[in-house]
Protein backbone atom coordinates (compact mmCIF):
# COMPACT_ATOMS: atom_id res chain seq x y z
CA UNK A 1 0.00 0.00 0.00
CA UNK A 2 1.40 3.15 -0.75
CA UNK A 3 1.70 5.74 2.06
CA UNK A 4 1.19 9.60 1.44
CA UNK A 5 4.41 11.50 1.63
CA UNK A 6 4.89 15.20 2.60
CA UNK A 7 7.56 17.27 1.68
CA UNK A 8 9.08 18.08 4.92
CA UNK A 9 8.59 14.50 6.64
CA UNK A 10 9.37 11.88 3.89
CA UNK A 11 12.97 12.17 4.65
CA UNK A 12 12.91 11.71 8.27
CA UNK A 13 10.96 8.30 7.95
CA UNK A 14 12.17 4.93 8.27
CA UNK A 15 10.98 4.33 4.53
CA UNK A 16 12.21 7.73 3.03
CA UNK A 17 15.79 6.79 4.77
CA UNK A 18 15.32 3.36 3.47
CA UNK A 19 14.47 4.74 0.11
CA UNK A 20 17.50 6.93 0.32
CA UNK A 21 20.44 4.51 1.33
CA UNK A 22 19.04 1.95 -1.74
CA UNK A 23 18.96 4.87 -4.23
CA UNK A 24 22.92 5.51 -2.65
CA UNK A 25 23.46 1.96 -3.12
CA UNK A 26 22.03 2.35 -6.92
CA UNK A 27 24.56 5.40 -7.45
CA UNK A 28 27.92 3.63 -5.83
CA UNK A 29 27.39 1.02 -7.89
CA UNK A 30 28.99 0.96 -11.50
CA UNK A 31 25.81 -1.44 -13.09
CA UNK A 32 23.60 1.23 -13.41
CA UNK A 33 23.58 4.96 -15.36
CA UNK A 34 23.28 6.90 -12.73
CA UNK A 35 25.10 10.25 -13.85
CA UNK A 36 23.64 13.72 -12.56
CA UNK A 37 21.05 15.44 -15.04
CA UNK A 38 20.44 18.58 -15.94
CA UNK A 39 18.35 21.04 -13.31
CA UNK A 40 17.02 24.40 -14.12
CA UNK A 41 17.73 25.10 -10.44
CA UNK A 42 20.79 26.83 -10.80
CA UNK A 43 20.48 28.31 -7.04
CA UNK A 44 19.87 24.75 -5.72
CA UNK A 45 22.48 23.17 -8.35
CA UNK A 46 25.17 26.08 -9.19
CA UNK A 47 26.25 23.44 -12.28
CA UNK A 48 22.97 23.03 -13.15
CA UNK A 49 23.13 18.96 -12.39
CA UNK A 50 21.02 17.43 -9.98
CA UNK A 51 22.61 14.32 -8.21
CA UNK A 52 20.78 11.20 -8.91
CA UNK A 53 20.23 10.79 -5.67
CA UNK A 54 18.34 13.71 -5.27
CA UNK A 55 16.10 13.40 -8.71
CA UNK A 56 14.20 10.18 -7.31
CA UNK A 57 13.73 11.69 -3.45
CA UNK A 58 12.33 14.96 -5.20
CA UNK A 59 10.05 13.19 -7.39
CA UNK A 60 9.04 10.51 -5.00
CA UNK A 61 8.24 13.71 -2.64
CA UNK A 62 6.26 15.70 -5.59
CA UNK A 63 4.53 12.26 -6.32
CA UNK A 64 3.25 11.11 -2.91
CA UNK A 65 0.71 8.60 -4.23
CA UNK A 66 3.61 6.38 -6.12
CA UNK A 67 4.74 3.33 -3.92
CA UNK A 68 8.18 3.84 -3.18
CA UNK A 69 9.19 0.34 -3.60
CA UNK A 70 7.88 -0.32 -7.07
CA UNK A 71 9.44 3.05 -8.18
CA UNK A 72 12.56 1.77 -6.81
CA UNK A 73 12.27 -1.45 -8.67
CA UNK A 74 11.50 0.40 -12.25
CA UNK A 75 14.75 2.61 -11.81
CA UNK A 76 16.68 -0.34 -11.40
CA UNK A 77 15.16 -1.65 -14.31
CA UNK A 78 15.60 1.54 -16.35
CA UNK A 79 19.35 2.17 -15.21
CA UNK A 80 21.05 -0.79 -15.39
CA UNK A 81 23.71 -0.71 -17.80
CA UNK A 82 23.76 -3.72 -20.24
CA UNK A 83 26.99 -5.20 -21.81
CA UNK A 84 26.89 -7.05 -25.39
């Protein structure tokens, strides 16, 4: 079931920290694309690139009804690097 999210408290849950360390996980890891992308936010991100890390906790937080766990699963999917 997915659980509503709020901007301010996502973070400080158990599953927004959980979230967080497997998207870390996801970014140390070299089987999956995740390079920084561009962000119009050039107060937030002087170099205009927003961490990967911080892409999925932003949208997961502007997208409260998504299940984190699923989304989780999908980016894994979507980023992992395939070798011929």
């Amino acid at each position: 079931m997915a659980l509503l999210k709020t901007r301010k408290s996502f973070f400080e849950t158990n599953e927004g920290r959980e979230v967080k360390r497997e998207l870390q996980r996801l970014d140390a890891s070299s089987l999956y694309n995740t390079a920084p992308s561009y962000s119009s936010n050039s107060v937030l991100y002087p170099d205009n690139r927003i961490p990967f890390v911080d892409k999925h906790m932003n949208y997961l937080i502007n997208h409260p009804s998504l299940e984190a766990s699923k989304y989780i699963a999908n980016i894994k999917l979507m980023t992992r690097l395939r070798h011929s």
